[in-house]
Protein backbone atom coordinates (compact mmCIF):
# COMPACT_ATOMS: atom_id res chain seq x y z
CA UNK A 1 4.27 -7.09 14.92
CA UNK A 2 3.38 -3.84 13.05
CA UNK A 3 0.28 -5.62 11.62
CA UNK A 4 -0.88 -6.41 15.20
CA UNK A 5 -0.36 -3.83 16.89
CA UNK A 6 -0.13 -0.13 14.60
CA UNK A 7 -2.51 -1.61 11.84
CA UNK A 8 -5.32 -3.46 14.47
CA UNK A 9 -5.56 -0.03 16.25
CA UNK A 10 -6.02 2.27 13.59
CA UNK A 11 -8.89 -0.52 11.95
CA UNK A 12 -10.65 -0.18 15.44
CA UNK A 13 -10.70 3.54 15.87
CA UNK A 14 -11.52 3.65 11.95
CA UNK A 15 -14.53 1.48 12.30
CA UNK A 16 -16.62 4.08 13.66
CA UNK A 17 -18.68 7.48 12.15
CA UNK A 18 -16.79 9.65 14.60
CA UNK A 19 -13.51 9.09 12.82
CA UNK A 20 -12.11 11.80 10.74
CA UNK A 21 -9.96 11.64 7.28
CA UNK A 22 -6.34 11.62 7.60
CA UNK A 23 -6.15 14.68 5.93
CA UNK A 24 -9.26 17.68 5.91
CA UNK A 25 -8.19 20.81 4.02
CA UNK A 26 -11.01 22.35 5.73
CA UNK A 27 -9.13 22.25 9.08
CA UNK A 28 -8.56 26.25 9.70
CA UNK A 29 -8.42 26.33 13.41
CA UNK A 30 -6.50 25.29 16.42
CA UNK A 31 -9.26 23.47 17.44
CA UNK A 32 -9.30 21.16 14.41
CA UNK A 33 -5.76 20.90 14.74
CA UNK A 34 -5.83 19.45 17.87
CA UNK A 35 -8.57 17.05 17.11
CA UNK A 36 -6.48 15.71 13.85
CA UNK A 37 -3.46 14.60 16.27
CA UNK A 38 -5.34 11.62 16.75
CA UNK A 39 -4.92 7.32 16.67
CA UNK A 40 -6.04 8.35 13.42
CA UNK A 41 -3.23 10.55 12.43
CA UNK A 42 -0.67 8.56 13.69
CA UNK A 43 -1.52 4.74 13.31
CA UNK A 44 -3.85 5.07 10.43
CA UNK A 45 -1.28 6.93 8.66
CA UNK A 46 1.67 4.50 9.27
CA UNK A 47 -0.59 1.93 7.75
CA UNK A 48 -1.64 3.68 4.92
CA UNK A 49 2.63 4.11 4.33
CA UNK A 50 3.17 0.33 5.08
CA UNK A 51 0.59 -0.35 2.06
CA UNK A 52 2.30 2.40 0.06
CA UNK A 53 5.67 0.49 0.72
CA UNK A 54 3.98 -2.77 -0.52
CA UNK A 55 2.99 -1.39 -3.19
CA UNK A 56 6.35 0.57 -4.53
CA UNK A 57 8.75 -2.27 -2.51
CA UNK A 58 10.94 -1.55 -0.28
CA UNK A 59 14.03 0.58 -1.44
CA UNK A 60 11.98 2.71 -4.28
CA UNK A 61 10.11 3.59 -1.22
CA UNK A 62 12.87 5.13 0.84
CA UNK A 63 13.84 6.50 -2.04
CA UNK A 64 10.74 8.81 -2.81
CA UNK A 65 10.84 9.91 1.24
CA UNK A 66 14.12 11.48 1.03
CA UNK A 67 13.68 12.98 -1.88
CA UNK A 68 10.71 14.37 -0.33
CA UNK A 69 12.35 15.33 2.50
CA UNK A 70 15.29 16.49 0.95
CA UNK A 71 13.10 18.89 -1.31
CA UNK A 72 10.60 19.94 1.16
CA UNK A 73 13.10 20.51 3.94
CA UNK A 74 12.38 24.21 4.51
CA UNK A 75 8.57 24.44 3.01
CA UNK A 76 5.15 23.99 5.10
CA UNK A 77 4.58 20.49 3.64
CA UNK A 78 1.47 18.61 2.37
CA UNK A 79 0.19 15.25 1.23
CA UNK A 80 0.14 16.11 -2.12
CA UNK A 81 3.53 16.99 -2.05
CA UNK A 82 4.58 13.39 -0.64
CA UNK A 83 2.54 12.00 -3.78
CA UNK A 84 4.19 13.93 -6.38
CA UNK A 85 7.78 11.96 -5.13
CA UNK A 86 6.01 8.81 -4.63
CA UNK A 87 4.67 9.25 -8.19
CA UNK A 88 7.87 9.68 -9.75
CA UNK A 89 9.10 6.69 -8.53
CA UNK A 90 5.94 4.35 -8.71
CA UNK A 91 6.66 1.15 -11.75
CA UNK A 92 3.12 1.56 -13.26
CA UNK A 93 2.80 2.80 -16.77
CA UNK A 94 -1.13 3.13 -16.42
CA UNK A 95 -1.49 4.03 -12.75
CA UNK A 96 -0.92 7.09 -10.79
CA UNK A 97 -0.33 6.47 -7.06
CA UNK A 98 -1.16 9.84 -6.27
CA UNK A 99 -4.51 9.08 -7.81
CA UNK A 100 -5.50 5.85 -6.07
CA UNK A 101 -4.08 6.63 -3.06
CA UNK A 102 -6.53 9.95 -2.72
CA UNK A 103 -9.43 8.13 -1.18
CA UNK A 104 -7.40 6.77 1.23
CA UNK A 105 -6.16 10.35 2.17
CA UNK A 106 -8.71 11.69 2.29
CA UNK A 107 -11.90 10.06 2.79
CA UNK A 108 -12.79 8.36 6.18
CA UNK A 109 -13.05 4.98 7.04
CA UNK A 110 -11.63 2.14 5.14
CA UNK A 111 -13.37 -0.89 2.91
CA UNK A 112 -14.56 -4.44 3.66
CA UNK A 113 -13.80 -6.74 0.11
CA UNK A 114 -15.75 -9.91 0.43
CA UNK A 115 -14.49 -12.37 -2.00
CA UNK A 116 -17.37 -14.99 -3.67
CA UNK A 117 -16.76 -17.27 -5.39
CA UNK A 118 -18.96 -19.28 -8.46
CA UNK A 119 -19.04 -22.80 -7.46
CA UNK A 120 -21.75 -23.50 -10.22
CA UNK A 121 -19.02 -22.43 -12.73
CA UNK A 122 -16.91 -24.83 -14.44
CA UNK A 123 -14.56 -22.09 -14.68
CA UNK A 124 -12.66 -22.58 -11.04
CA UNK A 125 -11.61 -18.82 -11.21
CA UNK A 126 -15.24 -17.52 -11.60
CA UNK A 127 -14.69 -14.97 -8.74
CA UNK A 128 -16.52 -11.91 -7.61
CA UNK A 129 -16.33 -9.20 -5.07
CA UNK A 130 -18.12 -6.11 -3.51
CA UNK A 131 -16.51 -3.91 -1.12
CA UNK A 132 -18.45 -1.03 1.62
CA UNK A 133 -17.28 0.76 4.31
CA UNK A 134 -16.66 -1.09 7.41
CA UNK A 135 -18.10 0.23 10.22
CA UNK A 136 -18.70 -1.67 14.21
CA UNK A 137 -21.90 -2.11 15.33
CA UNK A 138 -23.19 1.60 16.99
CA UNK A 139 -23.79 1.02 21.11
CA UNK A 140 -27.20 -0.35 22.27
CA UNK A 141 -29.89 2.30 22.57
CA UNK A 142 -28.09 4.81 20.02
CA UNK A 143 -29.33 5.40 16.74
CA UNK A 144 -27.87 3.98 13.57
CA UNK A 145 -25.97 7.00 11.65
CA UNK A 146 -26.61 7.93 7.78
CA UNK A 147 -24.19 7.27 5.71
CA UNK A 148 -22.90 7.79 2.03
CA UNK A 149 -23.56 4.16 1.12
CA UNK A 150 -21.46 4.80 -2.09
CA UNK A 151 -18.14 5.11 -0.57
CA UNK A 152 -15.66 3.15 -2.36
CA UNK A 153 -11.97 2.71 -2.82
CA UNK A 154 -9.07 2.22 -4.78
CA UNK A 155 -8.09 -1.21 -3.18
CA UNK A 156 -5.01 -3.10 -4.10
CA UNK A 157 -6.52 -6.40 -4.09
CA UNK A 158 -4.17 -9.56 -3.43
CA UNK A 159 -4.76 -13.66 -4.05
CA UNK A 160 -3.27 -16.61 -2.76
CA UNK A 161 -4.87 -20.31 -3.41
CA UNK A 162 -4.82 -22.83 -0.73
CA UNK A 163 -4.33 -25.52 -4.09
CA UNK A 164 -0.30 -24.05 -4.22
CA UNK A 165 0.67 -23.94 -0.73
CA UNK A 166 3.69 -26.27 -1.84
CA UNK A 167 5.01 -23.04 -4.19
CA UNK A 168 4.47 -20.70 -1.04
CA UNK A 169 7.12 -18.59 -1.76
CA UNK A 170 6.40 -18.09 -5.12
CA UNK A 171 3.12 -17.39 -4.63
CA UNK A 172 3.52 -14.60 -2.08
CA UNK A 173 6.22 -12.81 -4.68
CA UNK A 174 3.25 -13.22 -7.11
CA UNK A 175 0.24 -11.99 -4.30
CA UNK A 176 2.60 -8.69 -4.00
CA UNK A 177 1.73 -7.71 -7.24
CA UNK A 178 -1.57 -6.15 -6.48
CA UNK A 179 -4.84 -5.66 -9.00
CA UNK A 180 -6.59 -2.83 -8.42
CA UNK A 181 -10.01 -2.86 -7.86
CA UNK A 182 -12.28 0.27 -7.32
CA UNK A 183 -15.79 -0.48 -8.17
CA UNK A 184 -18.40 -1.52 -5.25
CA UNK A 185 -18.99 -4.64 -7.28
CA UNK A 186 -18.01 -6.78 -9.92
CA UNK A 187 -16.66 -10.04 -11.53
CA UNK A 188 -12.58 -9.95 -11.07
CA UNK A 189 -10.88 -9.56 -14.34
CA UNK A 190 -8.31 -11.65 -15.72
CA UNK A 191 -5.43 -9.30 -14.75
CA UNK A 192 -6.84 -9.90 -10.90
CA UNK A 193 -6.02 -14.00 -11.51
CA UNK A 194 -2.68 -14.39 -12.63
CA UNK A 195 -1.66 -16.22 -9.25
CA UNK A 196 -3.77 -18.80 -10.43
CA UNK A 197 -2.39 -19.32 -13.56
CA UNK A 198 -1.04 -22.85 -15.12
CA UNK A 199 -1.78 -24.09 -11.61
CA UNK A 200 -3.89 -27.64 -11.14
CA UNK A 201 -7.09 -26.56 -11.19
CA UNK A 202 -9.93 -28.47 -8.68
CA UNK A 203 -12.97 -29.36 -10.89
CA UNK A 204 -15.65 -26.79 -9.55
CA UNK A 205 -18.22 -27.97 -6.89
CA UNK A 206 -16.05 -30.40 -4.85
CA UNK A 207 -15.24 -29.27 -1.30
CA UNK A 208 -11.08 -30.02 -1.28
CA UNK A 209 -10.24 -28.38 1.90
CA UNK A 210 -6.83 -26.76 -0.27
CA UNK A 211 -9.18 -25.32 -2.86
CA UNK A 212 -9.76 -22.14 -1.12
CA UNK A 213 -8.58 -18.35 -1.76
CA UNK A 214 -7.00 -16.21 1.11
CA UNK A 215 -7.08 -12.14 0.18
CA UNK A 216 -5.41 -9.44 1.23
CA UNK A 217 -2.26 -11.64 1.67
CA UNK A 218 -0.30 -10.82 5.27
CA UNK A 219 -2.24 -8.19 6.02
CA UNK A 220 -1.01 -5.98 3.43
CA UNK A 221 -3.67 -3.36 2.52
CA UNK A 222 -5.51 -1.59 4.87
CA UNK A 223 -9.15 -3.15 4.54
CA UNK A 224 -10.93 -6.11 6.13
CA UNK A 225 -11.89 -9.16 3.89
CA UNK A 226 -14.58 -11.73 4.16
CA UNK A 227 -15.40 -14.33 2.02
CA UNK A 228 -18.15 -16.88 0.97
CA UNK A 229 -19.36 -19.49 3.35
CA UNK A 230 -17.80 -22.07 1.08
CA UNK A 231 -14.61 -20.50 1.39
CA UNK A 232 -14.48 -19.71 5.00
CA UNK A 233 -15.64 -23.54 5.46
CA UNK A 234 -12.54 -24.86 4.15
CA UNK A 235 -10.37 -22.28 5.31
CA UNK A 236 -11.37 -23.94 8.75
CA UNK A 237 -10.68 -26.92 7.39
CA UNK A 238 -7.23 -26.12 6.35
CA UNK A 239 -6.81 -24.62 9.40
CA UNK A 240 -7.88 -27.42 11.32
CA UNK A 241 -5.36 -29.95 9.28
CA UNK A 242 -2.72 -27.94 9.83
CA UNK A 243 -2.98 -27.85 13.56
CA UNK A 244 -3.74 -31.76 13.86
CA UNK A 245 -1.13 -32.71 11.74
């Protein structure tokens, strides 16, 4: 229910230039204050913490906000100060939350990831992606805004195959641990494909309806995907399988 109804609003007030970060260090009057207590603010930024939750699980989480809480109690507080708990906390050897996470803070708008696959590949896991802002289509008549077409994220990328929907659960306890991706394209490394490992593989170029890829399992980053035509055909397909049988 959170998904539908806190994380579809703050993706449709998001999806538009107007929209502000969820956090502007240049805010300096009560004006700007007033405009930051927004959908934004509120929705946006309970999403962005169900994604942070996600990403730590769920009781190193709770952790890090009472420690924040409990240290900040009697301080004006800030995001960075949230991050520097979170951090301390966060399993990752090589990754800083605080750091990926700062994009999300504080730039507007959040990513589309379409997922492509290589069906010419005998390699079944040959699998690409770009990701851009997402933004809705402006109003009739109005004129199409400039943007910084180099906007990118830190996006925790997750993968589940259609080909080991008999394994669900173990494949969702393996699509929860997320690969980061940041550039705005490139092939998926290796580290990105471990779901798919020492599973049957479908010999590349047949049309299976199982043999697709769903990302961004149960809704658990805040970003949009969209895939290949390929792969949205037999999504459908699965879909439509499911339903009649």
């Amino acid at each position: 229910m959170f998904t539908y109804w806190v994380v579809r609003e703050a993706m449709s007030q998001d999806a538009f230039t107007t929209t502000h970060a969820l956090s502007d260090p240049n805010v300096e009057t009560i004006a700007d204050i007033e405009r930051m207590f927004s959908t934004i603010t509120y929705a946006k930024g309970a999403s962005i913490l169900h994604m942070i939750k996600g990403l730590m699980q769920e009781t190193p989480f709770f952790n890090a906000l009472k420690q924040y809480v409990k240290v900040n109690a009697d301080v004006p507080t800030r995001p960075e100060l949230l991050m520097t708990e979170l951090d301390k906390v966060y399993n990752s050897a090589s990754d800083k939350l605080s750091e990926r996470l700062s994009k999300w803070i504080y730039q507007k708008g959040y990513p589309v990831v379409t997922v492509s696959r290589n069906y010419d590949s005998t390699n079944p896991n040959d699998i690409s992606y770009t990701q851009k802002r997402f933004l809705l289509p402006v109003a009739p008549g109005s004129s199409a805004p400039v943007l910084n077409e180099t906007d990118t994220w830190d996006v925790p990328l997750t993968l589940i195959s259609g080909a080991i929907k008999d394994d669900l659960q173990t494949a969702l306890q393996a699509a929860n641990l997320p690969c980061w991706v940041s550039s705005a394209s490139e092939k998926l490394p290796d580290r990105c494909l471990t779901i798919f490992t020492d599973k049957p593989t479908v010999v590349a170029g047949t049309d299976q309806i199982s043999n697709f890829i769903i990302a961004n399992v149960q809704q658990f980053g805040f970003y949009r995907v969209n895939y290949d035509i390929r792969n949205w055909n037999r999504i459908i397909g699965a879909l439509g399988a499911y339903t009649s049988g």
